[in-house]
C-alpha atoms as a PDB file:
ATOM      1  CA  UNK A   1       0.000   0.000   0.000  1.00  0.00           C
ATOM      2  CA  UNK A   2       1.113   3.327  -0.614  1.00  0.00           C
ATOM      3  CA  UNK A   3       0.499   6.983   0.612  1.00  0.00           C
ATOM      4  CA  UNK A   4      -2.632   8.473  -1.179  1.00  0.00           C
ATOM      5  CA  UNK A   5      -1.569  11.545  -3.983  1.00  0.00           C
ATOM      6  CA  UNK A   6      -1.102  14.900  -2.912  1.00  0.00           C
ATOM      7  CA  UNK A   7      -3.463  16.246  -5.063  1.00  0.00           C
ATOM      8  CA  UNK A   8      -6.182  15.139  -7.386  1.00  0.00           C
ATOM      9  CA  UNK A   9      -3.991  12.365  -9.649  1.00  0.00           C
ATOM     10  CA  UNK A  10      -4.302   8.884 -10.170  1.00  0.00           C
ATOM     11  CA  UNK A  11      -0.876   7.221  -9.130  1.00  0.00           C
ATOM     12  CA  UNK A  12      -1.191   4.348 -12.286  1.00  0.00           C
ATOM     13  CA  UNK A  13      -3.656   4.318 -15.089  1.00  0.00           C
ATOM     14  CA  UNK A  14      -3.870   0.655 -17.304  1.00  0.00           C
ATOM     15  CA  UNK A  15      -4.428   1.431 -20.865  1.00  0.00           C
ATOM     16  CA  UNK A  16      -6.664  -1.718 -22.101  1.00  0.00           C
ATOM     17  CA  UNK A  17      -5.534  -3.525 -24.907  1.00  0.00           C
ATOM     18  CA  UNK A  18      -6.488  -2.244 -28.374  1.00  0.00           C
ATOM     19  CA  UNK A  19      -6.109   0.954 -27.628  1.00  0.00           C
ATOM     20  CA  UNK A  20      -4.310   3.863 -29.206  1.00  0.00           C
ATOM     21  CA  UNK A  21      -2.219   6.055 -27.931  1.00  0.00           C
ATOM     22  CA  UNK A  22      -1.256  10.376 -28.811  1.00  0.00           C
ATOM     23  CA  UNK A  23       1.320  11.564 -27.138  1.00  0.00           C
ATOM     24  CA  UNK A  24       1.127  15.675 -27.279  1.00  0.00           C
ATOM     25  CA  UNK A  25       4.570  17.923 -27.099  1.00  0.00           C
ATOM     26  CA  UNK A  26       4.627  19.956 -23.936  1.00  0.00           C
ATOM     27  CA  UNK A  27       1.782  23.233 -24.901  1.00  0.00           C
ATOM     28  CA  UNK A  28       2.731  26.737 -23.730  1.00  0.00           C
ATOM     29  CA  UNK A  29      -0.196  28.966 -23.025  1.00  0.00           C
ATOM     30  CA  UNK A  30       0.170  30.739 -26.501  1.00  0.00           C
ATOM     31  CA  UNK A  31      -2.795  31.272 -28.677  1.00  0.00           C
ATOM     32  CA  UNK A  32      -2.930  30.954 -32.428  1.00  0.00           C
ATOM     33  CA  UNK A  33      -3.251  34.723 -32.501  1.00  0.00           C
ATOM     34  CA  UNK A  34       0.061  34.675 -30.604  1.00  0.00           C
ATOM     35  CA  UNK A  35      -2.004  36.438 -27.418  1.00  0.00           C
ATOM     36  CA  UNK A  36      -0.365  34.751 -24.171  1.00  0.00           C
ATOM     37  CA  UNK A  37      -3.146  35.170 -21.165  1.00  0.00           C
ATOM     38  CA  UNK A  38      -1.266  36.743 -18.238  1.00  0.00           C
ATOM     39  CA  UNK A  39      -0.965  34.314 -14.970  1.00  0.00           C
ATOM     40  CA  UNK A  40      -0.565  30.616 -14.567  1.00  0.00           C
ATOM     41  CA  UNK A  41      -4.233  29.767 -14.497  1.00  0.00           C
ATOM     42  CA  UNK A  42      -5.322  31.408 -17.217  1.00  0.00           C
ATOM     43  CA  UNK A  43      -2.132  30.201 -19.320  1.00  0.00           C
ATOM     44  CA  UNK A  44      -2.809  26.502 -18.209  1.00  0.00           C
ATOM     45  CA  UNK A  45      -5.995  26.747 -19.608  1.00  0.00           C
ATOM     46  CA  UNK A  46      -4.756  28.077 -22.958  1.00  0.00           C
ATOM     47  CA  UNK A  47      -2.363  24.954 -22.474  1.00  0.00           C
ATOM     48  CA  UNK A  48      -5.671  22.557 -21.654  1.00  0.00           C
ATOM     49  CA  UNK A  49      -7.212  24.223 -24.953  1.00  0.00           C
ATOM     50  CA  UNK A  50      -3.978  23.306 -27.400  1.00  0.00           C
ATOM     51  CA  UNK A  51      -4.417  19.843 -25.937  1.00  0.00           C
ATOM     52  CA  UNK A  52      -8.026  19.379 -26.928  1.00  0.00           C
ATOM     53  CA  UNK A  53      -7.618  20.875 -30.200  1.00  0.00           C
ATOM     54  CA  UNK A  54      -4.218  18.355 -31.039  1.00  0.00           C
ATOM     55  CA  UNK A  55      -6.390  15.572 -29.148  1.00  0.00           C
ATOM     56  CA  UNK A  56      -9.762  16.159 -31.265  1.00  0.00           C
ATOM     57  CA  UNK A  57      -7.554  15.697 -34.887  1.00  0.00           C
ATOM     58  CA  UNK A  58      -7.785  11.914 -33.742  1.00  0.00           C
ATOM     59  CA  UNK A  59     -11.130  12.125 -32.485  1.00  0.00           C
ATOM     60  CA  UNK A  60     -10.083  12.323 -28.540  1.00  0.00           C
ATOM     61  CA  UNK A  61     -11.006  14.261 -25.971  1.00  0.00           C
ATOM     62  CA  UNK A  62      -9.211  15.664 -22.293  1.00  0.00           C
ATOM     63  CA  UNK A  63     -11.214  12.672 -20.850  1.00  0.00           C
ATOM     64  CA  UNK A  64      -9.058  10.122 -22.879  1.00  0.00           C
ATOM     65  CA  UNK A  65      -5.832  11.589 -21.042  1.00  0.00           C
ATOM     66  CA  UNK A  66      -4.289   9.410 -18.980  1.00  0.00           C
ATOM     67  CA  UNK A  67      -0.937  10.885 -18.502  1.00  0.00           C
ATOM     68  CA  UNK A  68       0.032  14.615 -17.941  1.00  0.00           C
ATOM     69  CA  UNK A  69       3.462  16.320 -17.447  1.00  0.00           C
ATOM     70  CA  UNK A  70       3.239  19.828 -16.178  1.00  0.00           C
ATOM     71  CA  UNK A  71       6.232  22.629 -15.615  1.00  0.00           C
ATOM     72  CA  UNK A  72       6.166  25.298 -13.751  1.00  0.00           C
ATOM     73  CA  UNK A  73       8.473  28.115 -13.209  1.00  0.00           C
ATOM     74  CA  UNK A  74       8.081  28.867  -9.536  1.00  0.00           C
ATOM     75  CA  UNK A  75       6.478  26.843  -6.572  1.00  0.00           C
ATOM     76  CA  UNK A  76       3.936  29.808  -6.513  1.00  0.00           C
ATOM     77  CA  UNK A  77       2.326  28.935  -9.513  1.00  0.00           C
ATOM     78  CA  UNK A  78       1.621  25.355  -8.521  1.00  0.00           C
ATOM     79  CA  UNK A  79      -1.655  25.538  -6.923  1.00  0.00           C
ATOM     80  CA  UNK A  80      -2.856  27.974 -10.368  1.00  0.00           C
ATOM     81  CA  UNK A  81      -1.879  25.292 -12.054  1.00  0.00           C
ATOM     82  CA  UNK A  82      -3.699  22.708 -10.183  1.00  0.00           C
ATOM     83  CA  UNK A  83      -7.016  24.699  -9.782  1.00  0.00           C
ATOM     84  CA  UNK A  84      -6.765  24.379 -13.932  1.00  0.00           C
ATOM     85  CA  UNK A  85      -6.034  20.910 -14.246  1.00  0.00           C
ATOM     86  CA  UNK A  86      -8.704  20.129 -11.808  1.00  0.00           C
ATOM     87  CA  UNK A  87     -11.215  21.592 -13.320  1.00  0.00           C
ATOM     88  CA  UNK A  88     -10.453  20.267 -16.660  1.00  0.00           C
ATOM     89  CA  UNK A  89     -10.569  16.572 -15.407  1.00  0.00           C
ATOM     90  CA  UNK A  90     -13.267  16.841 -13.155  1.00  0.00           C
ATOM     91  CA  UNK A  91     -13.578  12.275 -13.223  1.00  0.00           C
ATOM     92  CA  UNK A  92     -10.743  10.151 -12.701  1.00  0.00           C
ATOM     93  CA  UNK A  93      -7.960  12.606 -12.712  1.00  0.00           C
ATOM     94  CA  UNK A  94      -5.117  11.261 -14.776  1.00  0.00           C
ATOM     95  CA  UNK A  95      -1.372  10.048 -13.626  1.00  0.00           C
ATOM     96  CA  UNK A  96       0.413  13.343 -13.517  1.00  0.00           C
ATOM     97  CA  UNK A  97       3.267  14.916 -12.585  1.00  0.00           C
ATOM     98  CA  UNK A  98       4.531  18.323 -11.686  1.00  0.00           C
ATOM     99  CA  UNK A  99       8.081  19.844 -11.839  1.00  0.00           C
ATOM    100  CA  UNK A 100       9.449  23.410 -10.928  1.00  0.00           C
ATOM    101  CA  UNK A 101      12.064  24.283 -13.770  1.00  0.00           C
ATOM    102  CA  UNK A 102      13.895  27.606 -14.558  1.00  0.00           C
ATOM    103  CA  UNK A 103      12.141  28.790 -17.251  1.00  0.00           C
ATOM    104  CA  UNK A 104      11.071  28.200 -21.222  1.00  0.00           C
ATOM    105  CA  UNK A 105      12.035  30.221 -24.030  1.00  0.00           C
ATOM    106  CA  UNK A 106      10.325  32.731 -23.404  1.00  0.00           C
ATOM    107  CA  UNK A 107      10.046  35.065 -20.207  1.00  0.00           C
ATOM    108  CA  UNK A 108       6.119  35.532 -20.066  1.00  0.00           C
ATOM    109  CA  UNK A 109       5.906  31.678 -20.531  1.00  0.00           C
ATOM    110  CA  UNK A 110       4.934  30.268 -16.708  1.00  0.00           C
ATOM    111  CA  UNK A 111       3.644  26.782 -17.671  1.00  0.00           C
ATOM    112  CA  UNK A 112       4.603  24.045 -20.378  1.00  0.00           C
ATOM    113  CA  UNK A 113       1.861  20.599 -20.261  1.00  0.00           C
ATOM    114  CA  UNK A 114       2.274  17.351 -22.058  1.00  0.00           C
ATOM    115  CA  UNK A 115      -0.064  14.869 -22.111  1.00  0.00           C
ATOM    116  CA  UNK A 116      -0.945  10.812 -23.151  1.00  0.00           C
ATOM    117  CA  UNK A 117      -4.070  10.053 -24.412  1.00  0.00           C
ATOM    118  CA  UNK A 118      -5.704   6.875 -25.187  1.00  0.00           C
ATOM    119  CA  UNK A 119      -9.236   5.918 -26.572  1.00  0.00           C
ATOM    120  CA  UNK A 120     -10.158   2.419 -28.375  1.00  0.00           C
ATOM    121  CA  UNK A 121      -8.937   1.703 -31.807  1.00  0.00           C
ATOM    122  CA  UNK A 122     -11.080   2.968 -34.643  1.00  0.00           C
ATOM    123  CA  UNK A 123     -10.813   0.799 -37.745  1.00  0.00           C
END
């Protein structure tokens, strides 16, 4: 047995067979306008949004993630970006993970997300 997650995360997800998998690259909270929303929260959610677009080209949605890797560039920003990431996955939250790095490459960018989807095969 182990300790309960700190926050609202599933430790392990099982991916039945025949499904399929998409594995995003990490999203920044940049718009295709090239607008960035200012704070964490509001740039996680651009992130969440860039997710569901990549995710709906293969007929997924944010419900078929089962994997997320978030970045943050200070521990003050953490809780925006949970309050986000909780509200997009209001079921069973997926395995995730959070990390505090130095920055991306760009100063106004707070928050990079990656994510794993899976949904059954369509032939």
């Amino acid at each position: 047995m182990i300790r309960p997650p700190f926050g609202r995360y599933s430790h392990g997800i099982a991916v039945p067979a025949g499904q399929r998998l998409v594995f995003t690259s990490g999203q920044l909270g940049i718009g295709a306008d090239e607008s960035i929303p200012a704070g964490c929260e509001a740039q996680a959610d651009r992130c969440f949004a860039n997710i569901a677009a990549i995710l709906a080209e293969d007929r997924m949605r944010l419900s078929d993630i089962i994997r997320l890797n978030a970045y943050v560039t200070d521990r003050e920003y953490m809780q925006d970006y949970m309050r986000s990431r909780d509200r997009h996955f209001p079921g069973t939250p997926p395995a995730s993970t959070l990390m505090i790095v130095k920055g991306f490459t760009r100063p106004e960018f707070l928050v990079e997300i990656e994510a794993i989807a899976a949904a059954p095969d369509k032939d």
